[in-house]
PDB file of N, CA and C in Angstrom:
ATOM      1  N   UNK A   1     221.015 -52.034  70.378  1.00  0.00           N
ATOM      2  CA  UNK A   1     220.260 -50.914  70.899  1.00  0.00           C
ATOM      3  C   UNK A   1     218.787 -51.030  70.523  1.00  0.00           C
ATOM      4  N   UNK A   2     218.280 -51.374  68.836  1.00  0.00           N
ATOM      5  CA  UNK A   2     216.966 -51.711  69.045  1.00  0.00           C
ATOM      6  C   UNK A   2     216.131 -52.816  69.469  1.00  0.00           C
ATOM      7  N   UNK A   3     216.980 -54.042  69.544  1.00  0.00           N
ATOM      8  CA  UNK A   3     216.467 -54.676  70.681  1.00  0.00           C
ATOM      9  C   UNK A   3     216.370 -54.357  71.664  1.00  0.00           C
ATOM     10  N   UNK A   4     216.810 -53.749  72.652  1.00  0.00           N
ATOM     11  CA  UNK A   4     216.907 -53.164  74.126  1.00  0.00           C
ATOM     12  C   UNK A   4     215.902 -52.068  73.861  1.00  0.00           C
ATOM     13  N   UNK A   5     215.862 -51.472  73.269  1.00  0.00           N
ATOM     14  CA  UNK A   5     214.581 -50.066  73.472  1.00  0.00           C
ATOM     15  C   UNK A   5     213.318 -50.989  73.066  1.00  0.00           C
ATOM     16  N   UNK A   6     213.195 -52.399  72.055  1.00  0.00           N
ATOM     17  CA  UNK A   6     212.023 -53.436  71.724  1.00  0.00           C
ATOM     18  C   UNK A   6     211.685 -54.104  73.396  1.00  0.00           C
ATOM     19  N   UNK A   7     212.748 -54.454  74.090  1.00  0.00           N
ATOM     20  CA  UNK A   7     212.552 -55.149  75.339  1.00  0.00           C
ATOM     21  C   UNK A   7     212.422 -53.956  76.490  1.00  0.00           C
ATOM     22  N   UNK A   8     212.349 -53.272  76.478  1.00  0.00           N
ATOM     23  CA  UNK A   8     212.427 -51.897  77.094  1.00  0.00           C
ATOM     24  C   UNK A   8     210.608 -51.348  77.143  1.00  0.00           C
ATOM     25  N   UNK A   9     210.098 -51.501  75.836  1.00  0.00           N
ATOM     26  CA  UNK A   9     208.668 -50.943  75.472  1.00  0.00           C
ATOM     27  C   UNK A   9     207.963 -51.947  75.868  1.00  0.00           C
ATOM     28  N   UNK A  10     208.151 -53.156  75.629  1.00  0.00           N
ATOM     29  CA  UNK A  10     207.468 -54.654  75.821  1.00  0.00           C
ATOM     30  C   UNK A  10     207.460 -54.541  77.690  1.00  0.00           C
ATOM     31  N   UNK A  11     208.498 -54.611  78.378  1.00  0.00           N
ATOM     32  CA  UNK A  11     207.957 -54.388  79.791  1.00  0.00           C
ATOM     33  C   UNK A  11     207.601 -53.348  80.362  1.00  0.00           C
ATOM     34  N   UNK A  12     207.650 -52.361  79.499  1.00  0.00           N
ATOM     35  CA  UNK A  12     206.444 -50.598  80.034  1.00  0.00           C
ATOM     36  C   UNK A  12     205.178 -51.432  80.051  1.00  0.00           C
ATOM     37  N   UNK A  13     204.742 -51.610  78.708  1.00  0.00           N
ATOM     38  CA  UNK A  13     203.477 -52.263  78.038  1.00  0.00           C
ATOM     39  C   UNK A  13     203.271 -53.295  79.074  1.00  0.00           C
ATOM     40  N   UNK A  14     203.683 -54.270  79.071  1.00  0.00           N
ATOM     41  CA  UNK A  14     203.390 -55.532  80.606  1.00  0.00           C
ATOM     42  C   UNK A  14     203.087 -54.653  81.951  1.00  0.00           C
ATOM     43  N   UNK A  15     204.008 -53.788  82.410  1.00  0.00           N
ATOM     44  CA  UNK A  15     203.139 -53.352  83.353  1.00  0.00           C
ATOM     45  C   UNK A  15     202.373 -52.081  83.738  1.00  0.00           C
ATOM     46  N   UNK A  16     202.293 -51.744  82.133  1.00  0.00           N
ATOM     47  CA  UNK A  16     200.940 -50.900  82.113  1.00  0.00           C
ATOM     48  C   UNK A  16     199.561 -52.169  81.789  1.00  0.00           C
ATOM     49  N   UNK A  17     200.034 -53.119  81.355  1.00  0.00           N
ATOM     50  CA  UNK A  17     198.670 -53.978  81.362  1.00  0.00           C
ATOM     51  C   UNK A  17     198.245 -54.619  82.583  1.00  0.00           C
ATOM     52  N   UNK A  18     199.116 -55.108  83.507  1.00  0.00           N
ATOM     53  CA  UNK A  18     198.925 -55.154  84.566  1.00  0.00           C
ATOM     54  C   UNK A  18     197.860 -54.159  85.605  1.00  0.00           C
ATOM     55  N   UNK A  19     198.663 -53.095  85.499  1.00  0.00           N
ATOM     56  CA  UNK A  19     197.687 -51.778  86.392  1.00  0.00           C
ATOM     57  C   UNK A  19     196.783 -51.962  85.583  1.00  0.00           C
ATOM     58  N   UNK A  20     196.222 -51.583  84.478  1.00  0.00           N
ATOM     59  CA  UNK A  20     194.950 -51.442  83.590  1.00  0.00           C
ATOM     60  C   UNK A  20     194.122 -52.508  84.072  1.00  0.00           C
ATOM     61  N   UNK A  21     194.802 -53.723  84.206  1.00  0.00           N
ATOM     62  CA  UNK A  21     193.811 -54.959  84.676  1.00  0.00           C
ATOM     63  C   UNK A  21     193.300 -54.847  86.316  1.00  0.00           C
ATOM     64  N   UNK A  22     194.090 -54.229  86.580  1.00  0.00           N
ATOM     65  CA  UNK A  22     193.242 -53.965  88.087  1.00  0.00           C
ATOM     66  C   UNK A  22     192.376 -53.006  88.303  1.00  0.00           C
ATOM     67  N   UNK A  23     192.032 -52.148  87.218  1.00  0.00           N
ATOM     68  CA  UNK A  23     191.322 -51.609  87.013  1.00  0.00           C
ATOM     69  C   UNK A  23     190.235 -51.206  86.047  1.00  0.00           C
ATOM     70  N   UNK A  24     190.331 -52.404  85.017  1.00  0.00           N
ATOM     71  CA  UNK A  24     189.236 -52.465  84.287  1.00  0.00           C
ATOM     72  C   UNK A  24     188.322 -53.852  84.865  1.00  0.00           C
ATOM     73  N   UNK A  25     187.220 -54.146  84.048  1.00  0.00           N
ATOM     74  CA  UNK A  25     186.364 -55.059  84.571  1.00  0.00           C
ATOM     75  C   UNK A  25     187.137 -56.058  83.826  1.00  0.00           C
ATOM     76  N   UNK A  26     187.089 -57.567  84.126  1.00  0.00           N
ATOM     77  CA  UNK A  26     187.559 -58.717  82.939  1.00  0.00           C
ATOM     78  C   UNK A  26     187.490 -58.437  81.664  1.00  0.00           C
ATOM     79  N   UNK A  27     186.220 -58.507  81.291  1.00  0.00           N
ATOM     80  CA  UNK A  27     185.910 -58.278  80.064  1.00  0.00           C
ATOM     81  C   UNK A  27     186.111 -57.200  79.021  1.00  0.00           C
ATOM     82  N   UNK A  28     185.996 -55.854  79.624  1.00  0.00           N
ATOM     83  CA  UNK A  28     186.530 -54.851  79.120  1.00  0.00           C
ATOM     84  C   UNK A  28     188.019 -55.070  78.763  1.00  0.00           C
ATOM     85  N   UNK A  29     188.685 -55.195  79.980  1.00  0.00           N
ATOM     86  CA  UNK A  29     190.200 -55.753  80.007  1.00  0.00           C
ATOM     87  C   UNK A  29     190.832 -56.894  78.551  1.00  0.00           C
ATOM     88  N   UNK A  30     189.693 -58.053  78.906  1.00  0.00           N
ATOM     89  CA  UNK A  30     189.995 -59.009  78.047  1.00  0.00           C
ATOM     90  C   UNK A  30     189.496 -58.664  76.262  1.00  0.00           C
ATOM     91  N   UNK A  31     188.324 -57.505  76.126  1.00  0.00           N
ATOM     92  CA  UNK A  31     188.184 -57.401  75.113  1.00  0.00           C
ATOM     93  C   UNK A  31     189.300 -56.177  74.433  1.00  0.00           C
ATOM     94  N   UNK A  32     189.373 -54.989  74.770  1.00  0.00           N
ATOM     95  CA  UNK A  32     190.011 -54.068  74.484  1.00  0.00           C
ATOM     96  C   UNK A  32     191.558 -53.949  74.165  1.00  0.00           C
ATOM     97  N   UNK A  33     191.820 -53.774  75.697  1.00  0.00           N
ATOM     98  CA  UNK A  33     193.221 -53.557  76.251  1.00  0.00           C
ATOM     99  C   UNK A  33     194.365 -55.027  76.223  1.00  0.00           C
ATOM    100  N   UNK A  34     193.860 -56.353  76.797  1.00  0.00           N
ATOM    101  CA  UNK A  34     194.633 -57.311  76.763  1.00  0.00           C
ATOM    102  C   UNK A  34     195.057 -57.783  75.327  1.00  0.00           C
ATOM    103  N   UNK A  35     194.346 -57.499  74.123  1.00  0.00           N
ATOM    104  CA  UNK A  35     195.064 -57.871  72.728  1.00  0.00           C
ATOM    105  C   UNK A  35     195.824 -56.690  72.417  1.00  0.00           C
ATOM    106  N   UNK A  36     195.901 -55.447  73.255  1.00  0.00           N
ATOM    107  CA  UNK A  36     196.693 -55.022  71.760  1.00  0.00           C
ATOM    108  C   UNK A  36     198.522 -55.171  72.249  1.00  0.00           C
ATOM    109  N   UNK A  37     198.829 -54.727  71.248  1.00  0.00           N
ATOM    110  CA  UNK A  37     200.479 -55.181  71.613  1.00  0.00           C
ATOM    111  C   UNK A  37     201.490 -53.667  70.976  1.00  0.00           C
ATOM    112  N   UNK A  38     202.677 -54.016  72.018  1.00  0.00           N
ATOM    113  CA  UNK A  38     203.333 -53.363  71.726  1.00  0.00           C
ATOM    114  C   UNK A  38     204.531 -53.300  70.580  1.00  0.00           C
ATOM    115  N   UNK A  39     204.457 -51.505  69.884  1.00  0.00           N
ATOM    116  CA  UNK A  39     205.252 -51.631  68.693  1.00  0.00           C
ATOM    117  C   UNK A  39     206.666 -51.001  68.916  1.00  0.00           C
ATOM    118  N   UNK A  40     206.351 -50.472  69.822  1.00  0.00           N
ATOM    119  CA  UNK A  40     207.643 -49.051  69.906  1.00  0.00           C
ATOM    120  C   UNK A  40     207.328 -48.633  70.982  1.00  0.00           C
ATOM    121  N   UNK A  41     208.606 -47.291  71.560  1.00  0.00           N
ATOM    122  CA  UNK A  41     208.699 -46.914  72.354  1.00  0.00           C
ATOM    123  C   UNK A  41     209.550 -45.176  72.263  1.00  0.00           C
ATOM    124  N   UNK A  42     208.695 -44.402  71.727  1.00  0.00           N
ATOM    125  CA  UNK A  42     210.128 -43.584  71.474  1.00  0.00           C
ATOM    126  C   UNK A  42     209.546 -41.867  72.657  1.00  0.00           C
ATOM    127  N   UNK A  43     210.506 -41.581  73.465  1.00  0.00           N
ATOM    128  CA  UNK A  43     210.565 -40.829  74.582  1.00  0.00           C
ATOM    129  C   UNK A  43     209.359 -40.939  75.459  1.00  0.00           C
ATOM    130  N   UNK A  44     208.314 -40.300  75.609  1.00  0.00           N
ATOM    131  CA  UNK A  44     207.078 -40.813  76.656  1.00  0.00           C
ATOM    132  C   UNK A  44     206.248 -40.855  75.624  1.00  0.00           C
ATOM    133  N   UNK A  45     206.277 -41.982  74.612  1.00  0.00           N
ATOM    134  CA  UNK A  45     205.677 -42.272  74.061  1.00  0.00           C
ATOM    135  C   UNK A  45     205.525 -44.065  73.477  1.00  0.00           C
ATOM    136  N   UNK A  46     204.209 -44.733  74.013  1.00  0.00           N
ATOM    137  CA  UNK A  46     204.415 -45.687  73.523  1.00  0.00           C
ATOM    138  C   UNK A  46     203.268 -46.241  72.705  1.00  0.00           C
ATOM    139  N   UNK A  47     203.979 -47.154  71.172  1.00  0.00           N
ATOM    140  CA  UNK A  47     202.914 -47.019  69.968  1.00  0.00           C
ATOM    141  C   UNK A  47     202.326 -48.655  70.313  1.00  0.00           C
ATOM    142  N   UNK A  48     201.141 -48.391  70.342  1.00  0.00           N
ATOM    143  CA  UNK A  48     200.741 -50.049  70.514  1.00  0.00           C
ATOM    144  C   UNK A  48     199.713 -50.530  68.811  1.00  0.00           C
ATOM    145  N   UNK A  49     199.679 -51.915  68.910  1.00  0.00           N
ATOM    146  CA  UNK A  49     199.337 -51.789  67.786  1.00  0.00           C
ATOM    147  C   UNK A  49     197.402 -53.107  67.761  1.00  0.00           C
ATOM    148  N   UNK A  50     196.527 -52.459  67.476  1.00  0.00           N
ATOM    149  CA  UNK A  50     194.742 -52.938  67.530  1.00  0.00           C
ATOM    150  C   UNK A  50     195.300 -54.037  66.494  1.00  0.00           C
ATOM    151  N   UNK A  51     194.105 -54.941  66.981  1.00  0.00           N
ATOM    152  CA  UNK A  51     193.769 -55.756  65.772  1.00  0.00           C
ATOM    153  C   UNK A  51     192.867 -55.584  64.490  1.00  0.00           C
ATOM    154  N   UNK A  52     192.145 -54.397  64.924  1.00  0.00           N
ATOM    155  CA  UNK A  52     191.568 -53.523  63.987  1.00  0.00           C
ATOM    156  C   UNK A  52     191.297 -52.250  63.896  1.00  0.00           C
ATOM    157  N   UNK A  53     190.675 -51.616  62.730  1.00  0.00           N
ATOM    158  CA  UNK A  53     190.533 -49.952  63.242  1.00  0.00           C
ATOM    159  C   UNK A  53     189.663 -49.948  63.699  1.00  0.00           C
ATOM    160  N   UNK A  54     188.418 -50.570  64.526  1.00  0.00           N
ATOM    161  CA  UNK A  54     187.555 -50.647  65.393  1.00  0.00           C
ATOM    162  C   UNK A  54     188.127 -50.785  66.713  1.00  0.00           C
ATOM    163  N   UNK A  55     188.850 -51.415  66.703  1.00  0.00           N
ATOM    164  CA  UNK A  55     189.005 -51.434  68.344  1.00  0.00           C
ATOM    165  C   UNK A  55     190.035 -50.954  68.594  1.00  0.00           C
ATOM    166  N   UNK A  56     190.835 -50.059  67.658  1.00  0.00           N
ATOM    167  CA  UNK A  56     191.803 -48.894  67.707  1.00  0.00           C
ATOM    168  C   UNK A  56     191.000 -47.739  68.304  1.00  0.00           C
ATOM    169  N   UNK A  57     189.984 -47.270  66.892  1.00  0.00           N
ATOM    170  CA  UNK A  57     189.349 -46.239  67.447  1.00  0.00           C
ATOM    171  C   UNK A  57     188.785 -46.470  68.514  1.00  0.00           C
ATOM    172  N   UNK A  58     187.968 -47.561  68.822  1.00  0.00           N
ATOM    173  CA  UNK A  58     187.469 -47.663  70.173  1.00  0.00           C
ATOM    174  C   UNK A  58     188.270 -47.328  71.690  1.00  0.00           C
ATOM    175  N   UNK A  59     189.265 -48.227  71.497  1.00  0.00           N
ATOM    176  CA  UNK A  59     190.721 -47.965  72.774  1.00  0.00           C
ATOM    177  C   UNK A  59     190.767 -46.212  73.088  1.00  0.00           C
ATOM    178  N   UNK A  60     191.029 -45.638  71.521  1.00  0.00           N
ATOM    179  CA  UNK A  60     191.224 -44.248  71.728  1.00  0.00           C
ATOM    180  C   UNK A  60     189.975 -43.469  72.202  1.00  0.00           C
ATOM    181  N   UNK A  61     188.857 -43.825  71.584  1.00  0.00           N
ATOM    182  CA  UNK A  61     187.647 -42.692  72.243  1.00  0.00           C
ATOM    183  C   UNK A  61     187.739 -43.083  74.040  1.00  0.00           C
ATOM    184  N   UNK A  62     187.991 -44.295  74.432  1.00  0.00           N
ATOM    185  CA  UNK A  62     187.534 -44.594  75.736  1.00  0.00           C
ATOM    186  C   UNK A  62     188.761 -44.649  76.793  1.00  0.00           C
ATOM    187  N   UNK A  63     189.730 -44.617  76.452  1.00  0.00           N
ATOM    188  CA  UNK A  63     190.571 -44.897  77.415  1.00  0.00           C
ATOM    189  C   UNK A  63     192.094 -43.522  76.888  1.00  0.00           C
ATOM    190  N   UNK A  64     192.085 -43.103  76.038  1.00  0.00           N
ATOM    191  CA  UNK A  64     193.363 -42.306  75.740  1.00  0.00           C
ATOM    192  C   UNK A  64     193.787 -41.159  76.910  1.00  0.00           C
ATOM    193  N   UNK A  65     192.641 -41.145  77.572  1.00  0.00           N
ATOM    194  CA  UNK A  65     193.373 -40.228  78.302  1.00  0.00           C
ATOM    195  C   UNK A  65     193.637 -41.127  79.602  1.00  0.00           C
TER     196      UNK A  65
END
C-alpha cells in the first residue's frame, strides 16, 4: 500500500510537471519547478521536497497558489 500511494504521488507530480512546463518559460521551469521532487501524497495534498530553503520559499511566494 505505501508503495502504491509512493507510485501514485510520483505520477500526480509527473503530470503536474508536465502542465507547469507548458506553462512556465524554460528557465523558470528548469530553475524552480523541474528539481523539486516528490515526497508524499496524502488526500489533495501533495508534499514535494526543494533543494533548498531558498528555492522552497521561493516556489511558495511565486507559484503556491
Amino acid at each position: 500500500m505505501v508503495l502504491e500511494q509512493a507510485l501514485d504521488a510520483t505520477r500526480l507530480w509527473d503530470a503536474a510537471r508536465l502542465m507547469l512546463k507548458t506553462q512556465l518559460t524554460g528557465p523558470s521551469f528548469d530553475t524552480w519547478v523541474g528539481p523539486l521532487r516528490c515526497l508524499a501524497i496524502e488526500g489533495d495534498t501533495l508534499t514535494l521536497q526543494a533543494s533548498s530553503q531558498f528555492q522552497k520559499d521561493w516556489v511558495v511566494k511565486h507559484y503556491k497558489t
